[in-house]
PDB file of N, CA and C in Angstrom:
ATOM      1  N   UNK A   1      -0.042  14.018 -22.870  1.00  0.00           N
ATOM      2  CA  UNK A   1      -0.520  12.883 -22.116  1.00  0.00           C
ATOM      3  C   UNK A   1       0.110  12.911 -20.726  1.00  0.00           C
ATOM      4  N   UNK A   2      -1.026  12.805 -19.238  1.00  0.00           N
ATOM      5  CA  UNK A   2      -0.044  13.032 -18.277  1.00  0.00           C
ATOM      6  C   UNK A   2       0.320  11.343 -18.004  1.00  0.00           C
ATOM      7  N   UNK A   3       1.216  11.136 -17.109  1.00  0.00           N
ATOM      8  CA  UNK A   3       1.752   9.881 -16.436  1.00  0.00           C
ATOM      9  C   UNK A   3       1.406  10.584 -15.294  1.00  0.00           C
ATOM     10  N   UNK A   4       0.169  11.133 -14.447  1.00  0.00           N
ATOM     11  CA  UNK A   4       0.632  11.085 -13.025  1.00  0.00           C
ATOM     12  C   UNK A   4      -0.393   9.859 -12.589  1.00  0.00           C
ATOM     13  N   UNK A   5      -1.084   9.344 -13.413  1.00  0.00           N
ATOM     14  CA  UNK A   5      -1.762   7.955 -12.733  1.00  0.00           C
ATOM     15  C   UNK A   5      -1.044   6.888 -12.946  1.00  0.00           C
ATOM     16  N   UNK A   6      -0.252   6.824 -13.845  1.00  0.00           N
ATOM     17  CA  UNK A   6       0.842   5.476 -13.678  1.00  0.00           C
ATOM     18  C   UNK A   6       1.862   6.104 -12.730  1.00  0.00           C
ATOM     19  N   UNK A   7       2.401   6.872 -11.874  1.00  0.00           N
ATOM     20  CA  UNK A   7       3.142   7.085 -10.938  1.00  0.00           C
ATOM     21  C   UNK A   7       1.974   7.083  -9.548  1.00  0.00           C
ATOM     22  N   UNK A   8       1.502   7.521  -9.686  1.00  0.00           N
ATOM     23  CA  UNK A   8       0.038   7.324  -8.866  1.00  0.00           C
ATOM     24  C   UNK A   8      -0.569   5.243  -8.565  1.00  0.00           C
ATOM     25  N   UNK A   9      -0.231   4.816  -9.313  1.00  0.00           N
ATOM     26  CA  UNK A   9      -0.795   3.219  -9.471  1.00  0.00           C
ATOM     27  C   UNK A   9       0.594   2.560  -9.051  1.00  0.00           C
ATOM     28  N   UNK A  10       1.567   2.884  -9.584  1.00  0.00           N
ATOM     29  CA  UNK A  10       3.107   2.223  -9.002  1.00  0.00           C
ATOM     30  C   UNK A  10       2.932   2.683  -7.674  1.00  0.00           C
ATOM     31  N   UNK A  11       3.469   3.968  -6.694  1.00  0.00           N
ATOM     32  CA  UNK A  11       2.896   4.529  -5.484  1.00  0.00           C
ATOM     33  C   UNK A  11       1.882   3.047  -4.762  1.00  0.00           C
ATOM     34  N   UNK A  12       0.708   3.215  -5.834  1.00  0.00           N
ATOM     35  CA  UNK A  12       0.003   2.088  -4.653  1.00  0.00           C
ATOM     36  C   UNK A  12       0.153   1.228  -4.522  1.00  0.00           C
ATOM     37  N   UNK A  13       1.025   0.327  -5.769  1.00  0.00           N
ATOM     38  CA  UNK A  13       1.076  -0.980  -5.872  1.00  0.00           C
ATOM     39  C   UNK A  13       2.493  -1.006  -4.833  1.00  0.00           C
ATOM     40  N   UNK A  14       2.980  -0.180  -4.529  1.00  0.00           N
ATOM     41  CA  UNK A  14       5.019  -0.321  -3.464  1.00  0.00           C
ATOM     42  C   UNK A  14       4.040   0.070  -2.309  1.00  0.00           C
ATOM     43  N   UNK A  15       2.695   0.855  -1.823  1.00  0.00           N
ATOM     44  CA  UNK A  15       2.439   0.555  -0.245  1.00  0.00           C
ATOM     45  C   UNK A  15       1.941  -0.414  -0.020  1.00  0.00           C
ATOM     46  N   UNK A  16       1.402  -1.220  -0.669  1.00  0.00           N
ATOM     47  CA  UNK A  16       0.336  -2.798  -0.804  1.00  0.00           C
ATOM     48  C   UNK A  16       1.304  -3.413  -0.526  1.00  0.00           C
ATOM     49  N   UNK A  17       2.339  -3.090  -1.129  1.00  0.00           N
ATOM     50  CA  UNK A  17       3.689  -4.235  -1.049  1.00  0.00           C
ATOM     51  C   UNK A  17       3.995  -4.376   0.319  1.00  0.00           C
ATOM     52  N   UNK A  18       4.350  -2.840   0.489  1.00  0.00           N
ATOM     53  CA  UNK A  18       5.067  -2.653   2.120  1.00  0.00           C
ATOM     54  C   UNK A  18       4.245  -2.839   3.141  1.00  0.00           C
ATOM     55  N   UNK A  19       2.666  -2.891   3.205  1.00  0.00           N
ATOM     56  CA  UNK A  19       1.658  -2.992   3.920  1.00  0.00           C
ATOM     57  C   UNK A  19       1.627  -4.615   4.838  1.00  0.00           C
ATOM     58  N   UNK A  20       1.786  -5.025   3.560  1.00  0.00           N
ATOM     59  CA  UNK A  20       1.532  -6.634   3.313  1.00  0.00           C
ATOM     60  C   UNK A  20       3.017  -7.234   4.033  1.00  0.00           C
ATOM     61  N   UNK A  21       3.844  -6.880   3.484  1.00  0.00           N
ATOM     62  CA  UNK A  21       5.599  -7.092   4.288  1.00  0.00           C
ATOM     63  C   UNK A  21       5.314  -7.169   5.876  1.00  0.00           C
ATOM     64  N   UNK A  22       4.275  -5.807   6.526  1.00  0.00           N
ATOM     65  CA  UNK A  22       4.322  -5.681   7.957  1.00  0.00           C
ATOM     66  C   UNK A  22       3.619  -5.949   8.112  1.00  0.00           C
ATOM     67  N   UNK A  23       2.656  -6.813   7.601  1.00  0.00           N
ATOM     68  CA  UNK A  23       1.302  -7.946   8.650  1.00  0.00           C
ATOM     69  C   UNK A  23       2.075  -8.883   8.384  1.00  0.00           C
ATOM     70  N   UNK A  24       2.416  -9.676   7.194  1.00  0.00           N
ATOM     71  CA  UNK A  24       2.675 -10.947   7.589  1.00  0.00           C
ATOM     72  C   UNK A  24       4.213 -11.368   7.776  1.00  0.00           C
ATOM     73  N   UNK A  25       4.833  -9.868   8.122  1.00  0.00           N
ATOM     74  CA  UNK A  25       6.599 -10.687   8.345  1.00  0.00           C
ATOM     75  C   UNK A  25       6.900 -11.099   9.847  1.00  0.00           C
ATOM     76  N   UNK A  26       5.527 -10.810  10.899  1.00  0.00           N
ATOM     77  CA  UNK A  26       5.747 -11.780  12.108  1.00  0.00           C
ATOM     78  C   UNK A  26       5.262 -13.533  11.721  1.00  0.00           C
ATOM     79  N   UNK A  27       4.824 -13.862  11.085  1.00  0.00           N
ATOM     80  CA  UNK A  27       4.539 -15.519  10.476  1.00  0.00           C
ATOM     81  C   UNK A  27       5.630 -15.929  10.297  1.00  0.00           C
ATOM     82  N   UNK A  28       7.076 -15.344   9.777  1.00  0.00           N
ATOM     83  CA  UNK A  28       8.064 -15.693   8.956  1.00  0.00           C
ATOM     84  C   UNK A  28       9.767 -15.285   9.802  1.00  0.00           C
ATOM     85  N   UNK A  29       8.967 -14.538  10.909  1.00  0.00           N
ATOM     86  CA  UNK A  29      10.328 -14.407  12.205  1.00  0.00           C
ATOM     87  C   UNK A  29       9.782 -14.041  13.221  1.00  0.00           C
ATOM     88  N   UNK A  30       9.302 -15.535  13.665  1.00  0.00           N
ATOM     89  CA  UNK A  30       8.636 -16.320  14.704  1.00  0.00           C
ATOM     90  C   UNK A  30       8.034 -15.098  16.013  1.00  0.00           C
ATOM     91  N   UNK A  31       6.924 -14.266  15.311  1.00  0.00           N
ATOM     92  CA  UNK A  31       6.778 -13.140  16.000  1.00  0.00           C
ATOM     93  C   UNK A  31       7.311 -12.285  16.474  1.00  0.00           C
ATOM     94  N   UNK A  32       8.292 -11.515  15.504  1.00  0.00           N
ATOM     95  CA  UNK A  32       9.221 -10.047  15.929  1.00  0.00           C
ATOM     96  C   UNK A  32       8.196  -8.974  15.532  1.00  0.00           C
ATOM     97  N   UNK A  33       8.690  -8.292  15.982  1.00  0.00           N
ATOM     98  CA  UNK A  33       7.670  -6.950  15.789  1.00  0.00           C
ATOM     99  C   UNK A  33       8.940  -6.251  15.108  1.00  0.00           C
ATOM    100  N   UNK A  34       8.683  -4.887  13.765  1.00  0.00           N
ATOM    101  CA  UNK A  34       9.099  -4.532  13.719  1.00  0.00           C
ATOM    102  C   UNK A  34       9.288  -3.200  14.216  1.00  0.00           C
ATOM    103  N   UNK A  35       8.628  -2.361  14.420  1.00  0.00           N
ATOM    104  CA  UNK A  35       8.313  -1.389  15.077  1.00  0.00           C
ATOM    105  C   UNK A  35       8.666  -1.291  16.508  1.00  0.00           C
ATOM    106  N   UNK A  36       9.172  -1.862  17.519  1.00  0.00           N
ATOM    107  CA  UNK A  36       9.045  -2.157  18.498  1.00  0.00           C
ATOM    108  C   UNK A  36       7.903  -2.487  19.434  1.00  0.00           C
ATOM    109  N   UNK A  37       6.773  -1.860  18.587  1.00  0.00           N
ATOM    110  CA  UNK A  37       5.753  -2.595  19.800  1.00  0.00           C
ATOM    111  C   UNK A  37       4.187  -3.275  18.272  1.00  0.00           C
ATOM    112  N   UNK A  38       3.452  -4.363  18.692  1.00  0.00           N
ATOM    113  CA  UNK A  38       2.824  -5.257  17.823  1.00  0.00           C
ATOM    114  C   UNK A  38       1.693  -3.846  17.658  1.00  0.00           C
ATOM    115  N   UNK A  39       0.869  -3.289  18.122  1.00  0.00           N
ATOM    116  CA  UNK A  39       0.258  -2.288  17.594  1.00  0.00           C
ATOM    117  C   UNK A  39       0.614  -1.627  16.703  1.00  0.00           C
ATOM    118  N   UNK A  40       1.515  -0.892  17.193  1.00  0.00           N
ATOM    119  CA  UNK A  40       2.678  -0.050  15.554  1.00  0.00           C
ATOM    120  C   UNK A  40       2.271  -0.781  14.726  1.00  0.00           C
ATOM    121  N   UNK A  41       3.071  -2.053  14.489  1.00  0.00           N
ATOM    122  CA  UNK A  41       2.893  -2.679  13.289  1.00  0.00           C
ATOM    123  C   UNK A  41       1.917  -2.953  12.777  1.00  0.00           C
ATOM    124  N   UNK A  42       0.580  -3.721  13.776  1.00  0.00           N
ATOM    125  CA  UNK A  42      -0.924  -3.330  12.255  1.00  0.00           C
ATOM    126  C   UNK A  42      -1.233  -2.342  12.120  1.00  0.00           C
ATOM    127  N   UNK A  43      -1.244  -1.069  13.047  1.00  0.00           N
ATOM    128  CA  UNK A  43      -1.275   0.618  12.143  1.00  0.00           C
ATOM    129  C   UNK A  43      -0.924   0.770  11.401  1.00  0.00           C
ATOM    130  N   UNK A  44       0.478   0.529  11.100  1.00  0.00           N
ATOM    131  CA  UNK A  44       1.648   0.990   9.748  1.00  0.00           C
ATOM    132  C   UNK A  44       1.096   0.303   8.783  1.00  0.00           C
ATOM    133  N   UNK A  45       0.781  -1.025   9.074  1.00  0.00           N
ATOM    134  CA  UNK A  45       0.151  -2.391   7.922  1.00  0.00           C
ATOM    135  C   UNK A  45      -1.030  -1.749   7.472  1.00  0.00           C
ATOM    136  N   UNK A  46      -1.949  -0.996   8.246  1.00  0.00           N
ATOM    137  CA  UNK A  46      -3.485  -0.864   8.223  1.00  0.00           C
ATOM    138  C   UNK A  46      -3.515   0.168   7.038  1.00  0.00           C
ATOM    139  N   UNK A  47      -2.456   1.201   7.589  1.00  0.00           N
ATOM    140  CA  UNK A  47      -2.515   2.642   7.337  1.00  0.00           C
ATOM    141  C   UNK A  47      -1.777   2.564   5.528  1.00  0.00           C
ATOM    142  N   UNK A  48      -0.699   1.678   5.286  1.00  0.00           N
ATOM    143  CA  UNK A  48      -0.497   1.423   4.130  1.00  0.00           C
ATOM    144  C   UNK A  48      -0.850   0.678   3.319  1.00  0.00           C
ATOM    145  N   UNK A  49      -1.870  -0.365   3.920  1.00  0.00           N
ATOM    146  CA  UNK A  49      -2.718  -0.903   2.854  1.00  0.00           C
ATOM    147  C   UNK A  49      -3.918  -0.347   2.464  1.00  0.00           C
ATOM    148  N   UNK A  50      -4.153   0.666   3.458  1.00  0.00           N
ATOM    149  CA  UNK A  50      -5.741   1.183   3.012  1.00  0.00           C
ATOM    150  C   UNK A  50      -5.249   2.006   1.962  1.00  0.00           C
ATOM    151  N   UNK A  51      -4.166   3.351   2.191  1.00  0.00           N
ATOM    152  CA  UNK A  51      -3.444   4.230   1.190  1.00  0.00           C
ATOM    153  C   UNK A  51      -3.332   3.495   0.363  1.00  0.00           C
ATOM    154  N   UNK A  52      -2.530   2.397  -0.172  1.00  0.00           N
ATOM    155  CA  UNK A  52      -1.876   1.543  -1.458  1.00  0.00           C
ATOM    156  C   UNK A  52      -3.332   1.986  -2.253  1.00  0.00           C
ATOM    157  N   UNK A  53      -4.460   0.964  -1.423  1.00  0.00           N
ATOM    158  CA  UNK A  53      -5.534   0.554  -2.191  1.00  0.00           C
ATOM    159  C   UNK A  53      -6.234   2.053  -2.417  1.00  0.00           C
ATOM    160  N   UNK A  54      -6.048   3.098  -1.762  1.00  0.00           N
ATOM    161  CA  UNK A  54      -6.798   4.417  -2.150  1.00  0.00           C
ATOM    162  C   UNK A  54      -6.120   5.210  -3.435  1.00  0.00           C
ATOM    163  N   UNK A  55      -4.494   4.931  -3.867  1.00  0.00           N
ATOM    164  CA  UNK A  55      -3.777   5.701  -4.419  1.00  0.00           C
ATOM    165  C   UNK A  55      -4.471   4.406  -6.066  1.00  0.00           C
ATOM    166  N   UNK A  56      -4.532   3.489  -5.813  1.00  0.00           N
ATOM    167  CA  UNK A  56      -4.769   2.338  -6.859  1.00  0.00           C
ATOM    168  C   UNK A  56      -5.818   2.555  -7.777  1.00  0.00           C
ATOM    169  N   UNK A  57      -7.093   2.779  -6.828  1.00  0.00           N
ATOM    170  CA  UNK A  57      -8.569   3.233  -7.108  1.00  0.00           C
ATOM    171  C   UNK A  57      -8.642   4.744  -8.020  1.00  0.00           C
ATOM    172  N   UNK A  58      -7.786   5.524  -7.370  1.00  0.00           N
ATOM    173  CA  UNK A  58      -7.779   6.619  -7.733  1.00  0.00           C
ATOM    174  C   UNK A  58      -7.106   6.540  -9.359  1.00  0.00           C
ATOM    175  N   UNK A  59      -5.596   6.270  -9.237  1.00  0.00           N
ATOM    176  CA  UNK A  59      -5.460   6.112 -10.892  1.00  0.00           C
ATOM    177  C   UNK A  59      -6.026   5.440 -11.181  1.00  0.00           C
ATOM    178  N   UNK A  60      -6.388   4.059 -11.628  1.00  0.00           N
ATOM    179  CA  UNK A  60      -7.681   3.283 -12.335  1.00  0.00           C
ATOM    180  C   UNK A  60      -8.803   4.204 -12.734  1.00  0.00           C
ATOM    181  N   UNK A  61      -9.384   5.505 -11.969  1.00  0.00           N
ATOM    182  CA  UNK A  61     -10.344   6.436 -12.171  1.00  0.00           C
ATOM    183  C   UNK A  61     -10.036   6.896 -13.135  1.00  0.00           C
ATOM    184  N   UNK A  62      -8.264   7.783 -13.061  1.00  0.00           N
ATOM    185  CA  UNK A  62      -8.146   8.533 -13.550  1.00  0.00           C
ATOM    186  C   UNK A  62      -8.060   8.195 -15.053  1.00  0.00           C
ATOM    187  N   UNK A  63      -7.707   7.162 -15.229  1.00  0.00           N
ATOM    188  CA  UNK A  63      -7.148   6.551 -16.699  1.00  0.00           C
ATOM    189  C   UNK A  63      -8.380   6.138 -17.039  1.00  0.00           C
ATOM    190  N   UNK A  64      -9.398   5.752 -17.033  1.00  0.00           N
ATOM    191  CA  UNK A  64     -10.839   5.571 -17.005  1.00  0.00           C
ATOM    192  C   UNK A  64     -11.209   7.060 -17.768  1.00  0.00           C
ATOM    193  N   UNK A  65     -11.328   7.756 -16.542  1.00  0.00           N
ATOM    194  CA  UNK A  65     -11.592   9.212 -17.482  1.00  0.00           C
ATOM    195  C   UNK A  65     -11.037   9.664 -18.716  1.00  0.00           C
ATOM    196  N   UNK A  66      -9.567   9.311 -18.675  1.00  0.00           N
ATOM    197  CA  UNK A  66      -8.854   9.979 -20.030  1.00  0.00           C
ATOM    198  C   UNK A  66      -9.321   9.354 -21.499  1.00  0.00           C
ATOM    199  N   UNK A  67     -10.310   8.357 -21.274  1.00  0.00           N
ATOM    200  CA  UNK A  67     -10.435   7.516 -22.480  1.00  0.00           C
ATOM    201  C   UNK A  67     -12.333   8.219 -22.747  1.00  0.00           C
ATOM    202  N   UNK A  68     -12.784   8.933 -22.227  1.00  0.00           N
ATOM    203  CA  UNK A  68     -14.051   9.240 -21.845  1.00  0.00           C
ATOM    204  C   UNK A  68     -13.769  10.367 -23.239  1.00  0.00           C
TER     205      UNK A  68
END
Protein backbone atom coordinates (compact mmCIF):
# COMPACT_ATOMS: atom_id res chain seq x y z
CA UNK A 1 0.00 0.00 0.00
CA UNK A 2 1.69 3.33 -1.01
CA UNK A 3 1.27 6.53 1.47
CA UNK A 4 2.53 8.91 -1.19
CA UNK A 5 -1.07 10.52 -1.42
CA UNK A 6 -1.44 10.99 2.25
CA UNK A 7 2.06 12.76 2.22
CA UNK A 8 0.93 14.31 -0.99
CA UNK A 9 -2.64 15.68 0.81
CA UNK A 10 -0.68 16.75 4.19
CA UNK A 11 1.96 18.75 1.59
CA UNK A 12 -1.31 20.49 0.42
CA UNK A 13 -3.15 20.92 3.33
CA UNK A 14 0.63 22.93 5.19
CA UNK A 15 0.66 25.22 1.65
CA UNK A 16 -3.19 26.20 2.05
CA UNK A 17 -2.12 26.83 5.49
CA UNK A 18 0.91 28.94 4.62
CA UNK A 19 -0.90 30.52 1.58
CA UNK A 20 -3.71 31.69 3.68
CA UNK A 21 -1.10 32.97 6.72
CA UNK A 22 0.29 35.47 3.74
CA UNK A 23 -2.98 37.00 2.43
CA UNK A 24 -4.53 37.55 5.47
CA UNK A 25 -1.59 38.29 8.09
CA UNK A 26 -1.64 42.08 6.77
CA UNK A 27 -5.54 42.34 8.43
CA UNK A 28 -3.92 41.26 11.74
CA UNK A 29 -0.49 43.63 11.68
CA UNK A 30 -2.06 46.65 10.59
CA UNK A 31 -0.62 46.20 6.99
CA UNK A 32 3.06 44.80 7.20
CA UNK A 33 4.17 43.14 4.36
CA UNK A 34 6.06 40.25 4.84
CA UNK A 35 8.19 39.92 2.06
CA UNK A 36 9.27 43.33 1.89
CA UNK A 37 7.30 44.52 -0.84
CA UNK A 38 2.92 43.88 -0.96
CA UNK A 39 3.26 42.15 -4.48
CA UNK A 40 5.67 39.43 -3.16
CA UNK A 41 3.23 38.68 -0.79
CA UNK A 42 0.00 37.88 -3.02
CA UNK A 43 2.47 35.91 -5.40
CA UNK A 44 3.80 33.77 -2.56
CA UNK A 45 -0.11 33.68 -1.25
CA UNK A 46 -1.28 33.04 -4.97
CA UNK A 47 1.47 30.66 -5.84
CA UNK A 48 0.85 28.51 -2.55
CA UNK A 49 -2.61 28.37 -2.56
CA UNK A 50 -3.05 27.38 -6.07
CA UNK A 51 -0.08 24.45 -5.36
CA UNK A 52 -1.82 23.47 -1.80
CA UNK A 53 -5.09 23.10 -3.81
CA UNK A 54 -3.21 21.25 -6.91
CA UNK A 55 -1.14 18.80 -4.53
CA UNK A 56 -4.92 18.19 -2.63
CA UNK A 57 -6.82 17.36 -5.95
CA UNK A 58 -4.18 15.25 -6.99
CA UNK A 59 -4.10 12.82 -3.87
CA UNK A 60 -7.96 12.78 -3.54
CA UNK A 61 -7.43 11.30 -7.36
CA UNK A 62 -5.03 9.21 -6.36
CA UNK A 63 -6.81 7.42 -3.45
CA UNK A 64 -9.95 7.43 -5.64
CA UNK A 65 -8.08 5.25 -8.05
CA UNK A 66 -6.64 2.78 -5.51
CA UNK A 67 -10.18 1.71 -4.55
CA UNK A 68 -11.09 1.27 -8.48
Amino acid sequence: MSTGWLLRLVLGVALCALGLFIALRPLFTHFAVLTGARWLDVAFAFVFLVRGVMNIKSALNRRGGMNR
